[in-house]
Protein backbone atom coordinates (compact mmCIF):
# COMPACT_ATOMS: atom_id res chain seq x y z
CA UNK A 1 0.00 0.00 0.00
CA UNK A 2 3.01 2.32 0.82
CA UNK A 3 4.23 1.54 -2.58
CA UNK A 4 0.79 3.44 -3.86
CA UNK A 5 1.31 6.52 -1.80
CA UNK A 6 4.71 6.83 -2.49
CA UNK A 7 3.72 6.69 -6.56
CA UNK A 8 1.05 9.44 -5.79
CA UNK A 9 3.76 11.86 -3.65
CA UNK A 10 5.43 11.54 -7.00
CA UNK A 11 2.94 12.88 -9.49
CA UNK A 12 1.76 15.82 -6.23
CA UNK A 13 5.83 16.46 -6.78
CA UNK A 14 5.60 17.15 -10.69
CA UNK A 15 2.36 18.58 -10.17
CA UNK A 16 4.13 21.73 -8.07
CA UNK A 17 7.00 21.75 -10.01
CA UNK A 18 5.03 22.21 -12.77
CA UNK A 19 2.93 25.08 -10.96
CA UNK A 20 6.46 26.77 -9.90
CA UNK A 21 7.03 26.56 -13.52
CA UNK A 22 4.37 28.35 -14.55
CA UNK A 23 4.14 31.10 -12.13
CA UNK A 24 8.22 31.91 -12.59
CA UNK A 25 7.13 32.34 -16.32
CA UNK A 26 4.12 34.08 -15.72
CA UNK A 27 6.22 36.74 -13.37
CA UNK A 28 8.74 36.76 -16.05
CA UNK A 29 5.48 38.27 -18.69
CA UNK A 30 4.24 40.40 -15.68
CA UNK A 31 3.77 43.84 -16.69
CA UNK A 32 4.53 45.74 -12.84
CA UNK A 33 6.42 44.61 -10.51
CA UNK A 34 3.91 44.33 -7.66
CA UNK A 35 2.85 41.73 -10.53
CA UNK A 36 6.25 39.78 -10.66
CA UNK A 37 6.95 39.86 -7.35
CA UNK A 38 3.02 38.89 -6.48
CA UNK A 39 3.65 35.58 -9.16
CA UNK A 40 7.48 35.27 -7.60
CA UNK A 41 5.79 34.83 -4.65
CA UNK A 42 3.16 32.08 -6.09
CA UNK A 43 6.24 30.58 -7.61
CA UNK A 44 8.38 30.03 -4.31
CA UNK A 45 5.29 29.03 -2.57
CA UNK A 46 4.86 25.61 -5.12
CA UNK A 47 8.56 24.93 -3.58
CA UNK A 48 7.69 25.08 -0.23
CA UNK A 49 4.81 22.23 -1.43
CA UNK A 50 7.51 20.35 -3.34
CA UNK A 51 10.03 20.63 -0.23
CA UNK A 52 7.57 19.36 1.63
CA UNK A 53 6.85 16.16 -0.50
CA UNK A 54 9.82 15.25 -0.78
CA UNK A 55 10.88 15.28 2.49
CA UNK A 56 7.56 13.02 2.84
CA UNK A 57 8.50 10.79 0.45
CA UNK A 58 12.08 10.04 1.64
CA UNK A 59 10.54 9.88 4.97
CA UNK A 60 8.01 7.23 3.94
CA UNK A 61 10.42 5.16 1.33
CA UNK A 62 12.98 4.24 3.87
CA UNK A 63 11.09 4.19 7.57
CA UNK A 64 9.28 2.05 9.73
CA UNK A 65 5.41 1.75 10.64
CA UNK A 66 5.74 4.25 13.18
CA UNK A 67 7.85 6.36 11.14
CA UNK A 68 5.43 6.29 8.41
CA UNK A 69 2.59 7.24 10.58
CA UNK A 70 4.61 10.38 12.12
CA UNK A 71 5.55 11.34 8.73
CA UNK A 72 1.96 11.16 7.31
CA UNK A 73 1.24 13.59 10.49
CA UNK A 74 3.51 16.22 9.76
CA UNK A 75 1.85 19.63 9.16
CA UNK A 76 3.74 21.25 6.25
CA UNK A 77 3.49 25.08 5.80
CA UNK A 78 0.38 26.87 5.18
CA UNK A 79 0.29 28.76 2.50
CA UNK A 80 0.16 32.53 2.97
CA UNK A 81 -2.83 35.11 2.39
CA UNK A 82 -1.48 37.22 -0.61
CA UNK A 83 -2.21 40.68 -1.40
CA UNK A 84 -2.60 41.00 -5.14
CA UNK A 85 -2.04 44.48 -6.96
CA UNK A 86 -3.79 45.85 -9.67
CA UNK A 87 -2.33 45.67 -12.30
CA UNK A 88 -2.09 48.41 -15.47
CA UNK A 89 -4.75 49.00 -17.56
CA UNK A 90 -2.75 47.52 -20.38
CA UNK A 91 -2.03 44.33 -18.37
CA UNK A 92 -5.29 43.35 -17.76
CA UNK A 93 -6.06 40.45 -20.12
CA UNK A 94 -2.86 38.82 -19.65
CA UNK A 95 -3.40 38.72 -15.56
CA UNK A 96 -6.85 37.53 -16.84
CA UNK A 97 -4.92 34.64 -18.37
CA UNK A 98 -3.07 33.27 -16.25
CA UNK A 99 -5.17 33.43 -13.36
CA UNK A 100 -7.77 31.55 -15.77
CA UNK A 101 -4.91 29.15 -16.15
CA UNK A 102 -4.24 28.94 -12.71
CA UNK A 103 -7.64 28.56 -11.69
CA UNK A 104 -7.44 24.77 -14.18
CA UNK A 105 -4.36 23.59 -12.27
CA UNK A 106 -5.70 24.19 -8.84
CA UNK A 107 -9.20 22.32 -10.18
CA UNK A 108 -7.09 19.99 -11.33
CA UNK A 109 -4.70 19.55 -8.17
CA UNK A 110 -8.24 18.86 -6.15
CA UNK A 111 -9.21 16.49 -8.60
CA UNK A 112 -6.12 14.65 -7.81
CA UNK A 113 -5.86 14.61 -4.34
CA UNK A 114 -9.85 13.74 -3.91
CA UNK A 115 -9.01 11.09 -6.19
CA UNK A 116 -6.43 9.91 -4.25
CA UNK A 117 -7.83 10.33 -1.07
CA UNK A 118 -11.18 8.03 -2.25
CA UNK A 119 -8.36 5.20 -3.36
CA UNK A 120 -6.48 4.78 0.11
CA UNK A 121 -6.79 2.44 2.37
CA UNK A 122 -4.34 4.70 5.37
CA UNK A 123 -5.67 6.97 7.36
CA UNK A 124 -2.77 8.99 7.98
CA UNK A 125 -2.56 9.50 4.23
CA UNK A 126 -6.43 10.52 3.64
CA UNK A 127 -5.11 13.07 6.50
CA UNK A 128 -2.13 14.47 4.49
CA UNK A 129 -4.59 14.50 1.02
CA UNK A 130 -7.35 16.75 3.22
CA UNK A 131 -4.49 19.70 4.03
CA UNK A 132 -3.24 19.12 0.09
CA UNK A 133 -7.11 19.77 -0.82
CA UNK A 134 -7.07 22.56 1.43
CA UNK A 135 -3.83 24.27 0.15
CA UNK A 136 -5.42 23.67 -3.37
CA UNK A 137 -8.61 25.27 -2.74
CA UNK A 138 -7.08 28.25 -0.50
CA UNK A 139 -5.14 28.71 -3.99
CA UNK A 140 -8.30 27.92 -5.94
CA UNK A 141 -10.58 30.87 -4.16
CA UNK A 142 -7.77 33.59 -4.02
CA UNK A 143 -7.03 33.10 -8.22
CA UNK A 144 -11.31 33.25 -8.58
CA UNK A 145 -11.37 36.83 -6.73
CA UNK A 146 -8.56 37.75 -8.66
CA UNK A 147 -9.81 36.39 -12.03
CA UNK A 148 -12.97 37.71 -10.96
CA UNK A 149 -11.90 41.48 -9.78
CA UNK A 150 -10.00 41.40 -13.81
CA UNK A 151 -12.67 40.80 -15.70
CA UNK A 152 -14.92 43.57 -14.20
CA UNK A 153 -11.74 45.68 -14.95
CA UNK A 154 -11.86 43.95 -18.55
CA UNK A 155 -15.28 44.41 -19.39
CA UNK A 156 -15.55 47.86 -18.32
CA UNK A 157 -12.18 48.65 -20.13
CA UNK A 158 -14.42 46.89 -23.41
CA UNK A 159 -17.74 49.10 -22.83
CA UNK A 160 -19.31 45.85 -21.54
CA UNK A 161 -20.24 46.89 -18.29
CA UNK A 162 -22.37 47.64 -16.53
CA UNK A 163 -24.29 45.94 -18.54
């Protein structure tokens, strides 16, 4: 069963690394630099998750029972509240963009680790996939306000609104 979980810390590994990927790029295309440093920041928060896993998974691939079961209890960082700037005028569709995009890879991040979480058969892992889910989703609602605040911004900047 350990064999499972270890397969699964894997893929949650690429998974961030991926997401640091993505936010380092999409602070690289920022237009301000409250915007690169706010995507930076997104960016060095994925390797605190991938820091994390792996010192899970080298905990769990070479220990005992117990071991495991402290491991699987370990409370890993929690991500921080961010406070997003507005970006410029001219900025606006490409902020809408990526938090769009980054709204799809914390769905899909949940997805994952609910998926995961229905397949297991140790407690102590359903454990560590409810904080993942939560990370996810904390991620999740602060890229929807974000997304949401930018396409006001973008639809007014278009004539749409207030309609």
């Amino acid at each position: 069963m350990v064999k499972k979980e270890l397969e699964i810390i894997k893929q949650a590994i690429i998974n961030e690394v991926e997401g640091y990927e993505f936010y380092r790029m999409a602070a690289e295309q920022a237009g301000t630099s409250e915007s690169h440093d706010a995507f930076m920041e997104l960016a060095r928060e994925e390797l605190k998750h991938v820091e994390f896993l792996q010192d899970l998974f080298n905990k769990l691939k070479t220990s005992s029972e117990d071991d495991r079961i402290l491991a699987f209890d370990a409370n890993p960082p929690s991500p921080d509240i961010y406070n997003w700037k507005k970006v410029g005028k001219q900025h606006t569709s490409m902020a809408m963009s990526i938090f769009g995009i980054g709204i799809q890879l914390e769905k899909a991040s949940i997805e994952f680790y609910e998926k995961a979480k229905a397949e297991t058969q140790i407690k102590e892992a359903e454990n560590l996939y409810n904080l993942l889910i939560r990370w996810e989703h904390l991620h999740l609602e602060q890229f929807t306000t974000q997304y949401n605040s930018y396409k006001e911004d973008w639809w007014y900047d278009q004539g749409f609104a207030p309609f």
